[in-house]
PDB file of N, CA and C in Angstrom:
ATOM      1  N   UNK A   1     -10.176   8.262 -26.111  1.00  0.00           N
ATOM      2  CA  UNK A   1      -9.429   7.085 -25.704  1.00  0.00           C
ATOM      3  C   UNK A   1      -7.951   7.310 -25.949  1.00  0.00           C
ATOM      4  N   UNK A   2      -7.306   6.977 -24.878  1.00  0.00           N
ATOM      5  CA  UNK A   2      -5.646   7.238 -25.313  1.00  0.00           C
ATOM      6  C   UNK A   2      -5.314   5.870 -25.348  1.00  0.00           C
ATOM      7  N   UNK A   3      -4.766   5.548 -26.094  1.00  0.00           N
ATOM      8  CA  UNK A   3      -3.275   4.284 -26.281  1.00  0.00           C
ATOM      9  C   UNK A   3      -1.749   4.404 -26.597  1.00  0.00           C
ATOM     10  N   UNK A   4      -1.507   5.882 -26.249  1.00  0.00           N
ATOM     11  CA  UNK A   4       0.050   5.904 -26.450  1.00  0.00           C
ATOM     12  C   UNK A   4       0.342   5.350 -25.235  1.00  0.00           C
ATOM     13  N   UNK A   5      -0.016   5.036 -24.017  1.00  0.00           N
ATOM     14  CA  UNK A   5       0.315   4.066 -22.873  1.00  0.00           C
ATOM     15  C   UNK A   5       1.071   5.222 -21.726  1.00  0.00           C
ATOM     16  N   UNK A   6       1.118   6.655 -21.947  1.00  0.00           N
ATOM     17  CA  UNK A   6       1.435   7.444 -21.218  1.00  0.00           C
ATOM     18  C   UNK A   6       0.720   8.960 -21.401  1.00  0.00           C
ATOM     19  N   UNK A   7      -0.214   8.970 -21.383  1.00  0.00           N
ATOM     20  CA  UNK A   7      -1.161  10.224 -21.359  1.00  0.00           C
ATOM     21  C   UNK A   7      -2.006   9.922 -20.209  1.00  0.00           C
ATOM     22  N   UNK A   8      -2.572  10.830 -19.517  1.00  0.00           N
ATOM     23  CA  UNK A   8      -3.122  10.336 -17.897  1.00  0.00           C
ATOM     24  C   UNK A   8      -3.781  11.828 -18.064  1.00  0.00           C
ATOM     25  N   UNK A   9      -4.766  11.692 -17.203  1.00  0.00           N
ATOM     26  CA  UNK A   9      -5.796  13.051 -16.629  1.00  0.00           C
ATOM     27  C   UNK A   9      -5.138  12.861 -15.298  1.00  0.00           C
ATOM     28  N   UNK A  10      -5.213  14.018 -14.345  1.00  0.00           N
ATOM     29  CA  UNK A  10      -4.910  14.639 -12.910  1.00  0.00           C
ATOM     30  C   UNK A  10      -6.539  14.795 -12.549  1.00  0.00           C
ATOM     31  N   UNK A  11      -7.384  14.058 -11.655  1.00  0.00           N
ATOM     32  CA  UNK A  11      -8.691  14.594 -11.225  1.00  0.00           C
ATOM     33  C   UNK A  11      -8.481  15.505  -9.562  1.00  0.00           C
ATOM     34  N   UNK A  12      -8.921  16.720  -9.896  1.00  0.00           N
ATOM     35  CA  UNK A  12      -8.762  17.222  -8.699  1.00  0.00           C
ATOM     36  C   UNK A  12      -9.974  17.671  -7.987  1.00  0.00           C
ATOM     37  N   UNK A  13     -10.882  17.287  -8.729  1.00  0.00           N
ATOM     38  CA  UNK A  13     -12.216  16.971  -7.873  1.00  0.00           C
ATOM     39  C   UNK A  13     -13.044  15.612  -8.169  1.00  0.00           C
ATOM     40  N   UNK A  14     -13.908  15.334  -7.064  1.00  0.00           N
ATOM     41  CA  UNK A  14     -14.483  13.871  -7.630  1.00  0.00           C
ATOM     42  C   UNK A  14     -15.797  14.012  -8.831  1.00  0.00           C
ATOM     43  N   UNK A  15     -15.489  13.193 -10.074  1.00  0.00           N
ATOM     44  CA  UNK A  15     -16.335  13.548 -11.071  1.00  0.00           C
ATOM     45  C   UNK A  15     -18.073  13.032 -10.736  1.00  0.00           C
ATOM     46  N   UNK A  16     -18.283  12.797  -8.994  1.00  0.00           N
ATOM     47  CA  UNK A  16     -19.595  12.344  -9.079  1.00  0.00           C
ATOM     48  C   UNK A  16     -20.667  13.344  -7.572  1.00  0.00           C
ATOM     49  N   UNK A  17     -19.367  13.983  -6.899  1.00  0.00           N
ATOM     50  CA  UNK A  17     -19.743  15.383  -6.043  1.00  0.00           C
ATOM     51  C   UNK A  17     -19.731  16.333  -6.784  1.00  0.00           C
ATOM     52  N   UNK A  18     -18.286  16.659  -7.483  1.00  0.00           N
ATOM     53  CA  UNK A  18     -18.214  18.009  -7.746  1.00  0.00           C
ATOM     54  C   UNK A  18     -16.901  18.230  -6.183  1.00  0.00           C
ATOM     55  N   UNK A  19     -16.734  17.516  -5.778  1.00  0.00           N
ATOM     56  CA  UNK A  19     -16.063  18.273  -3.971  1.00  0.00           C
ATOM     57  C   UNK A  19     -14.240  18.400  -4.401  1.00  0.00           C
ATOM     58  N   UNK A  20     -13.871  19.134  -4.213  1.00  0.00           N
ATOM     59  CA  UNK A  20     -12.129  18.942  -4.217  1.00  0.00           C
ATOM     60  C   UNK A  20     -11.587  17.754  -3.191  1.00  0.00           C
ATOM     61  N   UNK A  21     -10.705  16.771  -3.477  1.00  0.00           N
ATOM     62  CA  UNK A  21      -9.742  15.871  -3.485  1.00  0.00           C
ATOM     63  C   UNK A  21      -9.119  16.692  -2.319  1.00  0.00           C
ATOM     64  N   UNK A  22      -9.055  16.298  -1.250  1.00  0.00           N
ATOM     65  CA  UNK A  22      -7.719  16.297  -0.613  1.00  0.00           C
ATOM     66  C   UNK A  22      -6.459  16.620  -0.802  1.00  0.00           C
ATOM     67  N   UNK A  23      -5.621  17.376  -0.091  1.00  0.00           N
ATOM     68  CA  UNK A  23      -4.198  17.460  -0.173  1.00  0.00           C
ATOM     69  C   UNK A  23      -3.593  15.423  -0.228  1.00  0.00           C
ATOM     70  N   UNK A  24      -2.648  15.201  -1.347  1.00  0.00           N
ATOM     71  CA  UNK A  24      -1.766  13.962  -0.974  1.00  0.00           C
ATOM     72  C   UNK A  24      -1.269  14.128   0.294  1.00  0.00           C
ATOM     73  N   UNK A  25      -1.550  12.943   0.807  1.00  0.00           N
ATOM     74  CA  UNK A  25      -0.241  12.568   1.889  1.00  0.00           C
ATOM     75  C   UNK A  25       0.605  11.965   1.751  1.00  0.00           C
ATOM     76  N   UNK A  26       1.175  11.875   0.676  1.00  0.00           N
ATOM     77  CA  UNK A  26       2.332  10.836   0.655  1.00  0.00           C
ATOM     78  C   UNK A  26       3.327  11.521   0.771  1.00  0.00           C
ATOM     79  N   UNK A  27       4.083  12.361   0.686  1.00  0.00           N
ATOM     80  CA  UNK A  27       5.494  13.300   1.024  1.00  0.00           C
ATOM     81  C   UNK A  27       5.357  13.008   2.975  1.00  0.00           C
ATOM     82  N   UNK A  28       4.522  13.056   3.465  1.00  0.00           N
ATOM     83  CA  UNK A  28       4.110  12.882   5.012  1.00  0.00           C
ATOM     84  C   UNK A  28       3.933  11.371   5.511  1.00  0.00           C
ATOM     85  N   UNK A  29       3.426  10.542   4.718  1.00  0.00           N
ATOM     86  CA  UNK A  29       3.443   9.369   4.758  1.00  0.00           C
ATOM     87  C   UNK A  29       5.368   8.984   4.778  1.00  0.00           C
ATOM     88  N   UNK A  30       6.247   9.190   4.059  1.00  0.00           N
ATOM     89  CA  UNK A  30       7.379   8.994   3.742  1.00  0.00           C
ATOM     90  C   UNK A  30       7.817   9.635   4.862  1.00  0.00           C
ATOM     91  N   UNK A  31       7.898  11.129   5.111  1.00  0.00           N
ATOM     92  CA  UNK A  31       8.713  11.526   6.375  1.00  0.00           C
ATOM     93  C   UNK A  31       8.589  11.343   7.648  1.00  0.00           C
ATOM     94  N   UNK A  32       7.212  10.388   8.235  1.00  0.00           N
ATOM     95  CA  UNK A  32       7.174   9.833   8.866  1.00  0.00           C
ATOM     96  C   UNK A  32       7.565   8.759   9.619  1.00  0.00           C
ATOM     97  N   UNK A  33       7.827   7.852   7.929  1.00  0.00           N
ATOM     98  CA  UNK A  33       8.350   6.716   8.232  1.00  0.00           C
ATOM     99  C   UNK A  33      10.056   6.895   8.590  1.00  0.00           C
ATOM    100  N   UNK A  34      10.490   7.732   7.626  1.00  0.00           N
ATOM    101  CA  UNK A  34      12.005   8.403   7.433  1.00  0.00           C
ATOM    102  C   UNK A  34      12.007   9.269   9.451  1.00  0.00           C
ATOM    103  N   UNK A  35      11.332   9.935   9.884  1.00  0.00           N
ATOM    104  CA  UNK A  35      11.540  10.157  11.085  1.00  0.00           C
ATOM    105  C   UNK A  35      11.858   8.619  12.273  1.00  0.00           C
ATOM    106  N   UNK A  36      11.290   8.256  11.791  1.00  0.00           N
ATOM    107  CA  UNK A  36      10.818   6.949  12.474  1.00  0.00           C
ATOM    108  C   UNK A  36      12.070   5.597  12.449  1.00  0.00           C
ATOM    109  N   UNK A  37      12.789   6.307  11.326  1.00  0.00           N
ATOM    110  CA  UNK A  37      14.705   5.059  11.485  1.00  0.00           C
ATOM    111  C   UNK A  37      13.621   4.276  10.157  1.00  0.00           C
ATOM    112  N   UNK A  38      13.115   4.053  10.203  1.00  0.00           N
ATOM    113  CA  UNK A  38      12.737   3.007   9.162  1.00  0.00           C
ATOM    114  C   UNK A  38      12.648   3.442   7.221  1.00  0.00           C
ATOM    115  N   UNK A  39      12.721   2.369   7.018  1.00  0.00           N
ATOM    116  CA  UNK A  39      13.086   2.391   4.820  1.00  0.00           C
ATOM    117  C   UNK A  39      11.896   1.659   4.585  1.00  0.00           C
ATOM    118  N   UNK A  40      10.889   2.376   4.034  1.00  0.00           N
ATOM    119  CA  UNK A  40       9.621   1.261   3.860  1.00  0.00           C
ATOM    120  C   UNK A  40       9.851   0.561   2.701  1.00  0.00           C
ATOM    121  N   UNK A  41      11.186   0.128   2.192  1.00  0.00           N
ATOM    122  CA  UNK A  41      11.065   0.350   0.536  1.00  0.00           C
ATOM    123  C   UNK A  41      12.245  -1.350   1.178  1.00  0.00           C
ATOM    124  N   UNK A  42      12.788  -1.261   2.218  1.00  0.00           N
ATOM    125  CA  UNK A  42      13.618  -2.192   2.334  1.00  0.00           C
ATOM    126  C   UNK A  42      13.026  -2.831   3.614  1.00  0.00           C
ATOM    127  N   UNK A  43      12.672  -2.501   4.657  1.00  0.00           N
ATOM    128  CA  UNK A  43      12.318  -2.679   6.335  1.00  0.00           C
ATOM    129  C   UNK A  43      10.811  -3.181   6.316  1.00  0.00           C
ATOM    130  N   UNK A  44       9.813  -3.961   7.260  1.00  0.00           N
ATOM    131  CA  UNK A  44       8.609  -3.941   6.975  1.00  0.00           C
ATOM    132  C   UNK A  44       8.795  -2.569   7.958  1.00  0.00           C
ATOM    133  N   UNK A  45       7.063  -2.436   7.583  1.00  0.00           N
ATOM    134  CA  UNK A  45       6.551  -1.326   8.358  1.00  0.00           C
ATOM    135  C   UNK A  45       5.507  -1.537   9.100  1.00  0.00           C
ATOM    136  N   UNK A  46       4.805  -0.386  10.160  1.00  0.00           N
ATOM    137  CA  UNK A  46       4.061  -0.707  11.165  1.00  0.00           C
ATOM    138  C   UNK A  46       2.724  -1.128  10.761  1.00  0.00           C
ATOM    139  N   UNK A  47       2.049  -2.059  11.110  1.00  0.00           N
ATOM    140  CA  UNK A  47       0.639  -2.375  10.395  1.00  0.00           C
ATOM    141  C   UNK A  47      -0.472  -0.809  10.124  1.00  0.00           C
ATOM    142  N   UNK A  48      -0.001  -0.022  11.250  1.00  0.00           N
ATOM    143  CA  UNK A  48      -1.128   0.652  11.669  1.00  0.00           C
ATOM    144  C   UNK A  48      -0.614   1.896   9.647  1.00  0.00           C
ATOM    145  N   UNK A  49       0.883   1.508   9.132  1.00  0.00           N
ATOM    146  CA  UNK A  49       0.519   2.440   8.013  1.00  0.00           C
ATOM    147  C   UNK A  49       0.753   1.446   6.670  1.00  0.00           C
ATOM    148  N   UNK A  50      -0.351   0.276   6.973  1.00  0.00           N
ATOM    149  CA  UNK A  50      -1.024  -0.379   6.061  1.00  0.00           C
ATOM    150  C   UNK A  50      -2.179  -0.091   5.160  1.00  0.00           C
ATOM    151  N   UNK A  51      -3.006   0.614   6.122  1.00  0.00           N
ATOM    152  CA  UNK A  51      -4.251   1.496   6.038  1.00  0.00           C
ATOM    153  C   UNK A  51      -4.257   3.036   6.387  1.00  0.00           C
ATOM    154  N   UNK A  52      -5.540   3.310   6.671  1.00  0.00           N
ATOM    155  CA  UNK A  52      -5.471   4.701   6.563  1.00  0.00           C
ATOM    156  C   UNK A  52      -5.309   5.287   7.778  1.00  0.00           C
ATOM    157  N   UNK A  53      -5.382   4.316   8.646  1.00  0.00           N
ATOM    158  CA  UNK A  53      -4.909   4.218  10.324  1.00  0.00           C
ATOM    159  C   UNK A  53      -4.231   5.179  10.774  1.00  0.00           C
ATOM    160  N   UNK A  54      -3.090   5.407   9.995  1.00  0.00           N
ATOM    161  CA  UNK A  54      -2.138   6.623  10.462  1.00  0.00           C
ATOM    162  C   UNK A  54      -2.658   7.606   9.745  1.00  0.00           C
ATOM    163  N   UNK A  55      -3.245   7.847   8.838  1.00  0.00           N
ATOM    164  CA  UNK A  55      -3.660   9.815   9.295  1.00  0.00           C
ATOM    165  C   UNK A  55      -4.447   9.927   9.912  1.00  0.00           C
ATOM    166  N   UNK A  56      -5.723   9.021  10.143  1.00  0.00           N
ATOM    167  CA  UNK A  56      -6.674   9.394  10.847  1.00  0.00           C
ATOM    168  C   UNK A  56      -6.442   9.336  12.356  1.00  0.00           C
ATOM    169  N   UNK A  57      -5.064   8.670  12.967  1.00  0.00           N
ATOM    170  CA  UNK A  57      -4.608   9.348  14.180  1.00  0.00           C
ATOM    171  C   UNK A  57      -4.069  10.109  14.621  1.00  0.00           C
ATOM    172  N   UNK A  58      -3.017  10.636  13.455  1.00  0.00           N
ATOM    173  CA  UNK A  58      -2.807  12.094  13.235  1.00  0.00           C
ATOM    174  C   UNK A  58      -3.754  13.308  12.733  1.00  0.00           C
ATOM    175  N   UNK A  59      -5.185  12.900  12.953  1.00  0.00           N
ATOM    176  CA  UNK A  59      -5.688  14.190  12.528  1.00  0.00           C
ATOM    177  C   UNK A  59      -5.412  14.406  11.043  1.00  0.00           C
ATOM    178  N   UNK A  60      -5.132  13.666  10.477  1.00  0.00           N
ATOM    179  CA  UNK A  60      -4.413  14.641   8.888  1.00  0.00           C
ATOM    180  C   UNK A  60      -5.604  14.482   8.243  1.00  0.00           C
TER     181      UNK A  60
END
């Protein structure tokens, strides 16, 4: 049990397959939006990257 309030595990496979985790998309998620004129941090953004909508139409 940790309680210093900043110790964390990295899981890079799922502890109930055994299968490796995916590459993140979030660096791609961001330069997308950044291609796109838009600040998701200030601007809304498109519904479709609410969900998982946008990679799975990009193939990612």
């Amino acid at each position: 049990m940790c309680t210093d309030g900043q110790s964390g595990i990295v899981l890079n496979h799922c502890p109930w397959s055994g299968k490796q985790f995916p590459s993140s998309l979030r660096d791609t998620y961001f330069d997308i939006l950044e291609a796109m004129g838009l600040d998701p941090w200030e601007e809304e953004i498109p519904e479709e990257f609410e969900s998982d909508a946008w990679w799975k139409a990009r193939g990612l």
